[in-house]
N, C-alpha and C. Protein backbone atom coordinates (compact mmCIF):
# COMPACT_ATOMS: atom_id res chain seq x y z
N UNK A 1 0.85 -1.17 0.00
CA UNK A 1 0.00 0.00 0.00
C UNK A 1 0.90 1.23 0.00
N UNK A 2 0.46 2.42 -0.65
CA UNK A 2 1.21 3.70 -1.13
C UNK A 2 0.41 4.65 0.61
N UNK A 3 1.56 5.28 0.89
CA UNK A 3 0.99 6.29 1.97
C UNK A 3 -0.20 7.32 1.63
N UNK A 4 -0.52 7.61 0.44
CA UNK A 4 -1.46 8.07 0.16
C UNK A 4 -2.51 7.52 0.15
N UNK A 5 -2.99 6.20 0.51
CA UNK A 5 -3.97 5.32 0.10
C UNK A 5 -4.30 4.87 2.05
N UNK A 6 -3.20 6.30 3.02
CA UNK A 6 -3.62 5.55 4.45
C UNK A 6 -5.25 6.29 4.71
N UNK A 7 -5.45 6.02 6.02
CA UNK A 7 -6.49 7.25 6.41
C UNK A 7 -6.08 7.04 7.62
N UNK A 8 -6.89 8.06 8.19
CA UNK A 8 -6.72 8.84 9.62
C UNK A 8 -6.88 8.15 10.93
N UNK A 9 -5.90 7.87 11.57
CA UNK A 9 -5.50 7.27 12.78
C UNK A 9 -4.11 5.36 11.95
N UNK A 10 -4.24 5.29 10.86
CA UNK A 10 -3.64 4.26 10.14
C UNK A 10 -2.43 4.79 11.26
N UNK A 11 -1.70 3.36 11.79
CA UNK A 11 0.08 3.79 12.30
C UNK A 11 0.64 2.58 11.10
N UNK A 12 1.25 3.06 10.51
CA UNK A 12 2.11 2.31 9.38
C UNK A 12 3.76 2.25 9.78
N UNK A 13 4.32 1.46 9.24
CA UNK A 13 6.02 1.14 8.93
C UNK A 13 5.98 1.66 7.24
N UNK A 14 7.13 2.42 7.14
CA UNK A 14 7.51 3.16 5.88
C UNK A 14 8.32 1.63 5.06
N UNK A 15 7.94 0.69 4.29
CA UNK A 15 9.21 0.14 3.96
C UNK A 15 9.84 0.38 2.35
N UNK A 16 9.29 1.39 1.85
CA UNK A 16 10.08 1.81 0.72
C UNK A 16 9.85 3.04 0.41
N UNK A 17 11.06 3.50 -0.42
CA UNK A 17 10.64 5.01 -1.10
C UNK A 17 11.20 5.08 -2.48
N UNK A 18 10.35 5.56 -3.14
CA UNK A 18 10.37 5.45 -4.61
C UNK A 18 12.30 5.51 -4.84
N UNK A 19 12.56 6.56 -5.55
CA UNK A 19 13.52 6.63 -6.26
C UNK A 19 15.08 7.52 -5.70
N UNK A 20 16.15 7.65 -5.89
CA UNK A 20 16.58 8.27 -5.01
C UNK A 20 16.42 9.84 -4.93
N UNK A 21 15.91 10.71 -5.78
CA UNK A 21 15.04 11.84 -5.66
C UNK A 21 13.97 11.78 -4.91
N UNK A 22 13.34 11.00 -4.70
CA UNK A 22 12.41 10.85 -3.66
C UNK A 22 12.75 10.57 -2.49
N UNK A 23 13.71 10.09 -2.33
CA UNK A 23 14.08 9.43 -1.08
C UNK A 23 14.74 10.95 -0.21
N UNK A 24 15.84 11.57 -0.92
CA UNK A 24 16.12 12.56 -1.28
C UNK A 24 15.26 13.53 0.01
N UNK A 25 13.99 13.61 -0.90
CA UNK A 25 12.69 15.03 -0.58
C UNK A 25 12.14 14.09 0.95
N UNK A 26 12.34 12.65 1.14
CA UNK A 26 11.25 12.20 2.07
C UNK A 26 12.52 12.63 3.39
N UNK A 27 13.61 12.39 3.16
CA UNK A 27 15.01 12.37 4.35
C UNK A 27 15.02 13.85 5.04
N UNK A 28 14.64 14.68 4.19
CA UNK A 28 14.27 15.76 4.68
C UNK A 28 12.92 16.26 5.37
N UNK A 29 12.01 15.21 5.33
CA UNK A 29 11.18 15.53 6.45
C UNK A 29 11.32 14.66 7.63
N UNK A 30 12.49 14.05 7.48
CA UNK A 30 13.10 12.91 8.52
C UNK A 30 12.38 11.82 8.59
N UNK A 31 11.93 11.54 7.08
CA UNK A 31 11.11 10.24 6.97
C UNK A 31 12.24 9.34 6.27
N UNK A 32 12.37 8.14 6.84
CA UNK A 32 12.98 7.16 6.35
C UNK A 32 12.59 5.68 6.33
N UNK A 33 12.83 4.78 5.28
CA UNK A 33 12.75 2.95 5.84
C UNK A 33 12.65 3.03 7.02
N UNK A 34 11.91 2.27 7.44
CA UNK A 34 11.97 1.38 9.00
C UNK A 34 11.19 2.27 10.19
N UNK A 35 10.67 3.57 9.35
CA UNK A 35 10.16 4.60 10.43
C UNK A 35 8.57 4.18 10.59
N UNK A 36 8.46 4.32 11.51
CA UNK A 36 6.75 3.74 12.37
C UNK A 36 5.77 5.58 12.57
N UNK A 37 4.97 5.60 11.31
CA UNK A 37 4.90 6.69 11.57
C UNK A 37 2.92 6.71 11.79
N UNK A 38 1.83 7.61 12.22
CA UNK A 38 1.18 7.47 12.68
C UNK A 38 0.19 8.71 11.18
N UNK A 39 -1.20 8.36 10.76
CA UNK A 39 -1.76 8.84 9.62
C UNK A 39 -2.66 10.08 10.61
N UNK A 40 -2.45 11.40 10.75
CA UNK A 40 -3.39 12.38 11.69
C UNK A 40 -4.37 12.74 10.85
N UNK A 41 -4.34 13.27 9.65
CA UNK A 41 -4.62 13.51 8.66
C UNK A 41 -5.32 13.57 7.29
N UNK A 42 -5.80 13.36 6.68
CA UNK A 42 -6.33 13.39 5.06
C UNK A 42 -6.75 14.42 4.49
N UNK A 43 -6.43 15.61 4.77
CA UNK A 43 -6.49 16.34 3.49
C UNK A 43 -7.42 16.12 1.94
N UNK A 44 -8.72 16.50 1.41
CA UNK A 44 -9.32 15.82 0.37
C UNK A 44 -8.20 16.96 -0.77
N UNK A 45 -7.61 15.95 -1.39
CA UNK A 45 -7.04 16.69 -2.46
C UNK A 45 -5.97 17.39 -2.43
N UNK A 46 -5.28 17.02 -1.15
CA UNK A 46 -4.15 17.88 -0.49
C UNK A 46 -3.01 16.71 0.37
N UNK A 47 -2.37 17.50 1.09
CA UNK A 47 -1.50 16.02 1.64
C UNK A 47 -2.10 15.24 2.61
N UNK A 48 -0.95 14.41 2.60
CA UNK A 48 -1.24 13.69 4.34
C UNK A 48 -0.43 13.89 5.47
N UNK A 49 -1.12 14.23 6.30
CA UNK A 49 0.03 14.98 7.70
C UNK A 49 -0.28 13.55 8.14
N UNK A 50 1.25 13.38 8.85
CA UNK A 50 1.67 11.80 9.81
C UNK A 50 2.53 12.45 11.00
N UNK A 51 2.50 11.61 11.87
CA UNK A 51 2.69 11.95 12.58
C UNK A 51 4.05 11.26 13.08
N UNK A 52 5.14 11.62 13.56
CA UNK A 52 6.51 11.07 14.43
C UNK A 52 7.14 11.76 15.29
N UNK A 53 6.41 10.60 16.07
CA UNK A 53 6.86 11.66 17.51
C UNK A 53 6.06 12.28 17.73
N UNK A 54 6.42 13.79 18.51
CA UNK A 54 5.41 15.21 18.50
C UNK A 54 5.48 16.19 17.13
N UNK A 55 6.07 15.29 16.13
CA UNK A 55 6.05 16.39 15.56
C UNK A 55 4.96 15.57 13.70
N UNK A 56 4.28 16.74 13.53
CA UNK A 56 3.42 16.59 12.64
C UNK A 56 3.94 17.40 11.31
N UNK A 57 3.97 15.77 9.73
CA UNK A 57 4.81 16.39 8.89
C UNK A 57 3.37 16.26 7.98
N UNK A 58 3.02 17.21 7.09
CA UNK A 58 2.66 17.29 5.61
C UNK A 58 3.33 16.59 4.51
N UNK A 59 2.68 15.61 3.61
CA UNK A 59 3.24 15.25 3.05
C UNK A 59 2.24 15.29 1.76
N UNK A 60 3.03 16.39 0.30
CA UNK A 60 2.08 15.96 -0.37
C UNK A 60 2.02 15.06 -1.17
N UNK A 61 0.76 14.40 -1.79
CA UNK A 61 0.23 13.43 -2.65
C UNK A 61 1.27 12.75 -3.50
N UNK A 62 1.70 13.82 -4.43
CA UNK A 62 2.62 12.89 -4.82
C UNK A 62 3.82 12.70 -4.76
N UNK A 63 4.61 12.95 -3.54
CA UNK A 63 5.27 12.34 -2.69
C UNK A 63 4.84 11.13 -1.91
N UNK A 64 3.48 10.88 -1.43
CA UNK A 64 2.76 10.24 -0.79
C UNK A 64 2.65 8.99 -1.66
N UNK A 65 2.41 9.14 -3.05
CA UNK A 65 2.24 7.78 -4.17
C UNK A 65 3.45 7.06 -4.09
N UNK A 66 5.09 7.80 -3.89
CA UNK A 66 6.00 7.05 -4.15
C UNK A 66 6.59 6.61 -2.80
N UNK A 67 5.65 6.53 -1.65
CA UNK A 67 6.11 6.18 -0.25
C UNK A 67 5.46 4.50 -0.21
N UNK A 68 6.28 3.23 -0.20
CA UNK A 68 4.99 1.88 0.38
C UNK A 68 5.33 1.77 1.54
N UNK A 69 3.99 1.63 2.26
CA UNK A 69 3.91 1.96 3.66
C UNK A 69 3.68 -0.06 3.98
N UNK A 70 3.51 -0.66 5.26
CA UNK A 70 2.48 -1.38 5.86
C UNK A 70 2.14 -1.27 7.51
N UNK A 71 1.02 -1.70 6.94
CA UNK A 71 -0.22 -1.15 8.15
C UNK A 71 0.24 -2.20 9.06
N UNK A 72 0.16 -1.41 10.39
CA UNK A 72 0.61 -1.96 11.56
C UNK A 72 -0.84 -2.21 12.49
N UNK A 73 -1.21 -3.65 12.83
CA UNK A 73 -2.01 -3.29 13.63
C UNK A 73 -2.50 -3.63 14.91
């Protein structure tokens, strides 16, 4: 499943990121492999804010298509 496809309260494991330009744009919101991150969010048509830690990141869409997440539950 693509992080864009979570909804709100989803806590997922990040286990891939598209390409290394993507990986790139995701390292800078201190999203990486192996990160356990929490779905606050859905935005209709806009990003998805997740959550790690206390701190709440925006992420948009299509950044969000090239993230595969799995659902933790």
């Amino acid at each position: 499943m693509n992080l864009d496809k979570c909804k709100k309260g989803n806590k997922v494991k990040i286990t891939g990121i598209g390409n290394i330009d993507i990986r790139a744009q995701a390292i800078r919101f201190g999203i990486c492999e192996g990160e356990i991150v929490s779905c606050s969010q859905v935005v209709p048509a806009g990003p998805v804010v997740v959550q790690k830690n206390n701190q709440e990141i925006a992420i948009g869409r299509r950044l969000a298509r090239q993230i595969t997440v799995e659902l933790i539950v």
